[in-house]
PDB file of N, CA and C in Angstrom:
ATOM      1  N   UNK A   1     102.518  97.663 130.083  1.00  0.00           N
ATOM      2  CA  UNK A   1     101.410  98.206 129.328  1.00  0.00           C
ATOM      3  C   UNK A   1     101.701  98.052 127.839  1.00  0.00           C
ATOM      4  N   UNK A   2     100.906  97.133 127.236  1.00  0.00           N
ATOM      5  CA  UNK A   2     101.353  97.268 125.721  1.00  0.00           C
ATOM      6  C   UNK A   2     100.757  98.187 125.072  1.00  0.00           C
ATOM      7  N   UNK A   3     101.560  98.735 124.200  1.00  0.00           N
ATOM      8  CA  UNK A   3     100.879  99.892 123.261  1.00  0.00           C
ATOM      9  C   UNK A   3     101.430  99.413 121.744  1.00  0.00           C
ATOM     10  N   UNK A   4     100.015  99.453 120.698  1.00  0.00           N
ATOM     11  CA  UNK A   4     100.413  98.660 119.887  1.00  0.00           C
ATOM     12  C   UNK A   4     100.013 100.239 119.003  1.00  0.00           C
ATOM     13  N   UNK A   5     100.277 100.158 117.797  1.00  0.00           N
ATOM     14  CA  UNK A   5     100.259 101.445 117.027  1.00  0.00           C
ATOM     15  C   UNK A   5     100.126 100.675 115.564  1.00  0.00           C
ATOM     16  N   UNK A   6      99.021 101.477 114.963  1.00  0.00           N
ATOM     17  CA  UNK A   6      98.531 100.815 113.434  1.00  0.00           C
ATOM     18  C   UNK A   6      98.454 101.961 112.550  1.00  0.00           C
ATOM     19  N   UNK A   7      99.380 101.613 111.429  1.00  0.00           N
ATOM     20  CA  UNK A   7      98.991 102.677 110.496  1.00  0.00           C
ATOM     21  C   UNK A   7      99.035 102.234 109.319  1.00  0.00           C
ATOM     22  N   UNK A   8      97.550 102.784 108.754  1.00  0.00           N
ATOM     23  CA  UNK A   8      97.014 102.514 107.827  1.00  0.00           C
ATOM     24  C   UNK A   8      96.359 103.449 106.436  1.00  0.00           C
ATOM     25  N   UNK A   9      96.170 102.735 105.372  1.00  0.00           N
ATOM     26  CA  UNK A   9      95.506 104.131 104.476  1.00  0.00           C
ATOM     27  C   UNK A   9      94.378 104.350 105.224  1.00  0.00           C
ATOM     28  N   UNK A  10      94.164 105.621 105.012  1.00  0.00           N
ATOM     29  CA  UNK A  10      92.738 106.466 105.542  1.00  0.00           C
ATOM     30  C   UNK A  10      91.566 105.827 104.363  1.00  0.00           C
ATOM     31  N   UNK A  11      90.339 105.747 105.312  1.00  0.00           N
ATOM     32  CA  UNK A  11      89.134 105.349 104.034  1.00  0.00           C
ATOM     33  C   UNK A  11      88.376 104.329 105.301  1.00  0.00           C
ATOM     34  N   UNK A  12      88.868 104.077 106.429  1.00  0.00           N
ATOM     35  CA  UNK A  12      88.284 102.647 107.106  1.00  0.00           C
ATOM     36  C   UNK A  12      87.230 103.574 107.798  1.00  0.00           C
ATOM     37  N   UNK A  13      85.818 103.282 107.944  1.00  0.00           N
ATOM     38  CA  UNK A  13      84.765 103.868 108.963  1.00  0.00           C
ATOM     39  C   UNK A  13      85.300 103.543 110.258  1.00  0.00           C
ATOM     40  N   UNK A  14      84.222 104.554 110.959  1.00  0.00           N
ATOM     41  CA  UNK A  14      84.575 104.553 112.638  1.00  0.00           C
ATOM     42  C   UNK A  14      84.242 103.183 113.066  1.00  0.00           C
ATOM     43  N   UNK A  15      83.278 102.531 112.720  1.00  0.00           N
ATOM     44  CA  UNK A  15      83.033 101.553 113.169  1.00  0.00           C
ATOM     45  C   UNK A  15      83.971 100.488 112.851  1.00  0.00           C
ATOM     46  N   UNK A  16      84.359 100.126 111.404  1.00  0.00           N
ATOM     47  CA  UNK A  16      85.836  99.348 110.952  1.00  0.00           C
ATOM     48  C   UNK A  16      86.826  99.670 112.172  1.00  0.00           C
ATOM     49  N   UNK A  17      87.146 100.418 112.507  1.00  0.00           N
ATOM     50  CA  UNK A  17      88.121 100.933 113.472  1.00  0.00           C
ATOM     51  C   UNK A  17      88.017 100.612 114.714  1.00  0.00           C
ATOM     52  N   UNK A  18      86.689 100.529 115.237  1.00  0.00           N
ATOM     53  CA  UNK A  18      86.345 100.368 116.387  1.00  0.00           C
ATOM     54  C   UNK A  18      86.496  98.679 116.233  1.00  0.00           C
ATOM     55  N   UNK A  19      85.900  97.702 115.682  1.00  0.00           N
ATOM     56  CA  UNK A  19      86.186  96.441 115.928  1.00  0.00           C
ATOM     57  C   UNK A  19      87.322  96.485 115.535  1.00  0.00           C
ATOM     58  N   UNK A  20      88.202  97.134 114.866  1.00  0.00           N
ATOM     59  CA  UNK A  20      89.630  96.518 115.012  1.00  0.00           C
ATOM     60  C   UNK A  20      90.538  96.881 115.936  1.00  0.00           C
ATOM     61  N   UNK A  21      89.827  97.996 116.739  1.00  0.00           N
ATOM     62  CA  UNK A  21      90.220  97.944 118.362  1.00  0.00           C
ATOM     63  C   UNK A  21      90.172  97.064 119.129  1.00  0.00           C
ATOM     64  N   UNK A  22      88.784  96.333 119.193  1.00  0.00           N
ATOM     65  CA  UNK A  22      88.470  95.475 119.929  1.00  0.00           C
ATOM     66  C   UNK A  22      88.970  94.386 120.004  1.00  0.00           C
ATOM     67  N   UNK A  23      89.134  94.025 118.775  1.00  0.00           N
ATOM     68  CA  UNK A  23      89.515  92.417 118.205  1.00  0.00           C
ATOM     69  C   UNK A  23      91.276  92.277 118.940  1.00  0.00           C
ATOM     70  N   UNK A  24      92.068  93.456 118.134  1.00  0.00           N
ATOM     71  CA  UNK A  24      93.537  93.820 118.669  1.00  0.00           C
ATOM     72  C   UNK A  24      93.287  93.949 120.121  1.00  0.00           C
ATOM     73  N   UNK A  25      92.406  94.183 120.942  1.00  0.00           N
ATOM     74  CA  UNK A  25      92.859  94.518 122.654  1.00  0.00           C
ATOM     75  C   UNK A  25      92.314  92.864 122.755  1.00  0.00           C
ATOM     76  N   UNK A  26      91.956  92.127 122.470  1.00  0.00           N
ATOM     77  CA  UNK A  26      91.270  90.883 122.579  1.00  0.00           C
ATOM     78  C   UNK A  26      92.532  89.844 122.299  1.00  0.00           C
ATOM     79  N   UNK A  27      93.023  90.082 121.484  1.00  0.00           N
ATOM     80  CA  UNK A  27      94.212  89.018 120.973  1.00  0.00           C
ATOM     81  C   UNK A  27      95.383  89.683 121.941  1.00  0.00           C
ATOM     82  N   UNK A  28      95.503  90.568 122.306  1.00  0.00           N
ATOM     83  CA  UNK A  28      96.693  91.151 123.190  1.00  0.00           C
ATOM     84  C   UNK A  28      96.521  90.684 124.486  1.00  0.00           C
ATOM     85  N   UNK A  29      94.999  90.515 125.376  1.00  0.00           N
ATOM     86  CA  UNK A  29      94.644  89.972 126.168  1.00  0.00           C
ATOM     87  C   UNK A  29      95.369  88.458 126.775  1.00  0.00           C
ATOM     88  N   UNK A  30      94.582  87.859 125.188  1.00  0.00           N
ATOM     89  CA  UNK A  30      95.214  86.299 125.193  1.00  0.00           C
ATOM     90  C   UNK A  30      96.258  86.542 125.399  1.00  0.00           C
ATOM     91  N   UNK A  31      96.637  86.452 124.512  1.00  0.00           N
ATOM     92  CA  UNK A  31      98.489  86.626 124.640  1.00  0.00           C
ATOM     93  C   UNK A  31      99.298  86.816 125.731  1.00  0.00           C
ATOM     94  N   UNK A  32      98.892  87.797 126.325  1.00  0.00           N
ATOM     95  CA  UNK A  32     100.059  88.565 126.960  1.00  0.00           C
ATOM     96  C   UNK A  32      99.441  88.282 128.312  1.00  0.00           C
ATOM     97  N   UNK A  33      97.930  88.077 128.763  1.00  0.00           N
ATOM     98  CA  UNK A  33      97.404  87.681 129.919  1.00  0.00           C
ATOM     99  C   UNK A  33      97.105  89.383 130.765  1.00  0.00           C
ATOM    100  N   UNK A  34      97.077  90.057 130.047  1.00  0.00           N
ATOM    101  CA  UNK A  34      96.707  91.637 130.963  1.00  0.00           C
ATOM    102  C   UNK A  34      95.489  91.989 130.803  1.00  0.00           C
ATOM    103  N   UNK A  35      95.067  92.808 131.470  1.00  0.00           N
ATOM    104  CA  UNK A  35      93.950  93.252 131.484  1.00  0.00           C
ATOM    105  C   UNK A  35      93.805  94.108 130.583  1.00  0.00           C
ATOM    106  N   UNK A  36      92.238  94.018 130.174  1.00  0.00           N
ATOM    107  CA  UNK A  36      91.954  95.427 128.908  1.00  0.00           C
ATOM    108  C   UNK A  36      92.286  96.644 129.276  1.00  0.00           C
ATOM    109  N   UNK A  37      92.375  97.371 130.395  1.00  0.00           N
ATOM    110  CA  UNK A  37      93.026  98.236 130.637  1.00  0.00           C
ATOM    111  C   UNK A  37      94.288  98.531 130.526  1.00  0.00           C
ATOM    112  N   UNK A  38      95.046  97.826 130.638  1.00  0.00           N
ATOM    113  CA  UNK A  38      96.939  97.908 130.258  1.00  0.00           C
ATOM    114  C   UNK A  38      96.882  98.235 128.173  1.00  0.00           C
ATOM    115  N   UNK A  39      96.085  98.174 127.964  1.00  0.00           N
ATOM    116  CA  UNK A  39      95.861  97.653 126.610  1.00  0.00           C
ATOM    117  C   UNK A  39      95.594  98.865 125.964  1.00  0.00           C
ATOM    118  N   UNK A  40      96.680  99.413 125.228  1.00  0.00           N
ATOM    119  CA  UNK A  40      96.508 100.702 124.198  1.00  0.00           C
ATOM    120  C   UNK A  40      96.409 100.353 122.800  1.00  0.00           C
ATOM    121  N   UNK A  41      95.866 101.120 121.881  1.00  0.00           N
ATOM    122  CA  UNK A  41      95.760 100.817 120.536  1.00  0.00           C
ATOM    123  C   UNK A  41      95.473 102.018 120.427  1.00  0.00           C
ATOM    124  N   UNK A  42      96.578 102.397 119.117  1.00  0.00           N
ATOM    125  CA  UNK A  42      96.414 103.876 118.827  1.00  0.00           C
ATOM    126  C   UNK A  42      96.521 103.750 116.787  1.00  0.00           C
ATOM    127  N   UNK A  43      95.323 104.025 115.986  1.00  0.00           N
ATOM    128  CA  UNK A  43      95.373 104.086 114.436  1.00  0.00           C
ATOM    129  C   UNK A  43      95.718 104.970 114.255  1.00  0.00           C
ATOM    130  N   UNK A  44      96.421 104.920 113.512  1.00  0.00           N
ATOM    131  CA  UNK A  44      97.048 106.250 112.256  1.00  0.00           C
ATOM    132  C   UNK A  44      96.519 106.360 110.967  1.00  0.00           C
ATOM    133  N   UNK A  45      95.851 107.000 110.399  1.00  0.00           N
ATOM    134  CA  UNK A  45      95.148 107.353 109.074  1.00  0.00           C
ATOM    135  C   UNK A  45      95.856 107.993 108.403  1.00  0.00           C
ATOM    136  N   UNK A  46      96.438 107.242 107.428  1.00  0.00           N
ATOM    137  CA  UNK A  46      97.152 108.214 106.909  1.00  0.00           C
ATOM    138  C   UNK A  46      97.371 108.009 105.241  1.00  0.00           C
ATOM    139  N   UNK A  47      97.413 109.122 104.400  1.00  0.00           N
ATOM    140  CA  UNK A  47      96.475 109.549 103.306  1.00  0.00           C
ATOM    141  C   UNK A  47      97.599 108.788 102.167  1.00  0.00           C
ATOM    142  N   UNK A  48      97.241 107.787 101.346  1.00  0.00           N
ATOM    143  CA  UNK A  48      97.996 107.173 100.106  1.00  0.00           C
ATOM    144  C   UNK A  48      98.699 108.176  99.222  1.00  0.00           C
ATOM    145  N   UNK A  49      98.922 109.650  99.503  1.00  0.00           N
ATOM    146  CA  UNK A  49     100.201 110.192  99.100  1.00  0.00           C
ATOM    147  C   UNK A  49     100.883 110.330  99.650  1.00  0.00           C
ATOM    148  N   UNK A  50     100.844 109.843 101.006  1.00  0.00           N
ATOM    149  CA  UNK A  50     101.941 110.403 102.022  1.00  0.00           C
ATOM    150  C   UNK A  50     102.871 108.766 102.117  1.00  0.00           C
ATOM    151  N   UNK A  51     102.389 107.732 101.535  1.00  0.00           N
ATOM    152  CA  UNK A  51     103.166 106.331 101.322  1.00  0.00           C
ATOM    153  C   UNK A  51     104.168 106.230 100.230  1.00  0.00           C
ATOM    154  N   UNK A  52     104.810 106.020 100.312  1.00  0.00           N
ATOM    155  CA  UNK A  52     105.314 105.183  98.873  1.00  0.00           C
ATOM    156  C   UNK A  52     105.858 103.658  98.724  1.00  0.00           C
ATOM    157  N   UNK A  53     105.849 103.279  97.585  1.00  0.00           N
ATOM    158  CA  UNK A  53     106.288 101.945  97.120  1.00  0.00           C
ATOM    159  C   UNK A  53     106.564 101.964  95.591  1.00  0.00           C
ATOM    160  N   UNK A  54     107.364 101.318  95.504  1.00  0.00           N
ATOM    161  CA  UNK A  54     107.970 100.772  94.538  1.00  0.00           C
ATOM    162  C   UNK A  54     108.462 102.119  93.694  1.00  0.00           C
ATOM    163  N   UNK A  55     109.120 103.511  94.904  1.00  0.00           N
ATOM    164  CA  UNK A  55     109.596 104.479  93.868  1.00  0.00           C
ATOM    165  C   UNK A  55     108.223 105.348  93.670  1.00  0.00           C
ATOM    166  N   UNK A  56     107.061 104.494  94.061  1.00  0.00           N
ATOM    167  CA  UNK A  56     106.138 105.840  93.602  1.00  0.00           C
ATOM    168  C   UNK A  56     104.738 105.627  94.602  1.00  0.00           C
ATOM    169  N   UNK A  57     104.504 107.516  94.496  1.00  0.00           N
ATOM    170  CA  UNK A  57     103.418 107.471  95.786  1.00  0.00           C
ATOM    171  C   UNK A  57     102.320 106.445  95.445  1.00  0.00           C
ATOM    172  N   UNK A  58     101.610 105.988  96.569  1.00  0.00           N
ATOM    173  CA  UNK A  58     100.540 104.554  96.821  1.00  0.00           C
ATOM    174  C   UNK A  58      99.289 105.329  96.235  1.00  0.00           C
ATOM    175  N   UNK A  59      99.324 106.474  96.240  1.00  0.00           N
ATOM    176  CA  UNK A  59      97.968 107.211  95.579  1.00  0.00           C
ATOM    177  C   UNK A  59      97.548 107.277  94.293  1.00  0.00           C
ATOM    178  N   UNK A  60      99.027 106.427  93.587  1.00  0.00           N
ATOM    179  CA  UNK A  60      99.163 106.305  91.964  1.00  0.00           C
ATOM    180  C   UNK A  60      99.094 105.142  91.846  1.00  0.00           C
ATOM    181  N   UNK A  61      99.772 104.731  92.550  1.00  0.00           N
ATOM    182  CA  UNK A  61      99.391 102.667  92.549  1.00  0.00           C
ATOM    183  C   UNK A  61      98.429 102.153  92.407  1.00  0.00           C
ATOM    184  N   UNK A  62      97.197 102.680  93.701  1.00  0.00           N
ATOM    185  CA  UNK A  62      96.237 102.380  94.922  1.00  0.00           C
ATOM    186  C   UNK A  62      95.515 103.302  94.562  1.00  0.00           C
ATOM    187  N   UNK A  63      94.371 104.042  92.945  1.00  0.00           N
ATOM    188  CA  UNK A  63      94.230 104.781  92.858  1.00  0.00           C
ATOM    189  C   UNK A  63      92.504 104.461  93.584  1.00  0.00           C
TER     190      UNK A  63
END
C-alpha cells in the first residue's frame, strides 16, 4: 500500500488539493501498477511560520 505524504504551505483551495490527489494517485498507479485503492495521499498544511530557511521563518521570506 503506498502512502505518500505532502507537506506544504497552507493557502492551496480544496479543489487545488483535490486534483493534486488525483493526479498523485494517477502517477502512483502507473508506476507502481496498484490499484487506486492501495493508494493513500495524505496533505499537510502547514502555516509559513512553522518553516524555516535560510536561518529564518518562510513567513518573512514568503511574505
Amino acid at each position: 500500500m503506498p502512502y505518500i505524504s505532502i507537506e506544504m504551505f497552507k493557502g492551496r483551495t480544496d479543489e487545488q488539493k483535490k486534483v493534486l490527489i488525483e493526479e498523485i494517485t494517477k502517477a502512483t498507479i502507473s508506476a507502481l501498477g496498484v490499484p487506486s485503492e492501495a493508494v493513500w495521499v495524505v496533505i499537510k498544511d502547514v502555516p509559513k511560520s512553522n518553516w524555516g530557511e535560510k536561518g529564518k521563518p518562510c513567513s518573512e521570506l514568503y511574505p
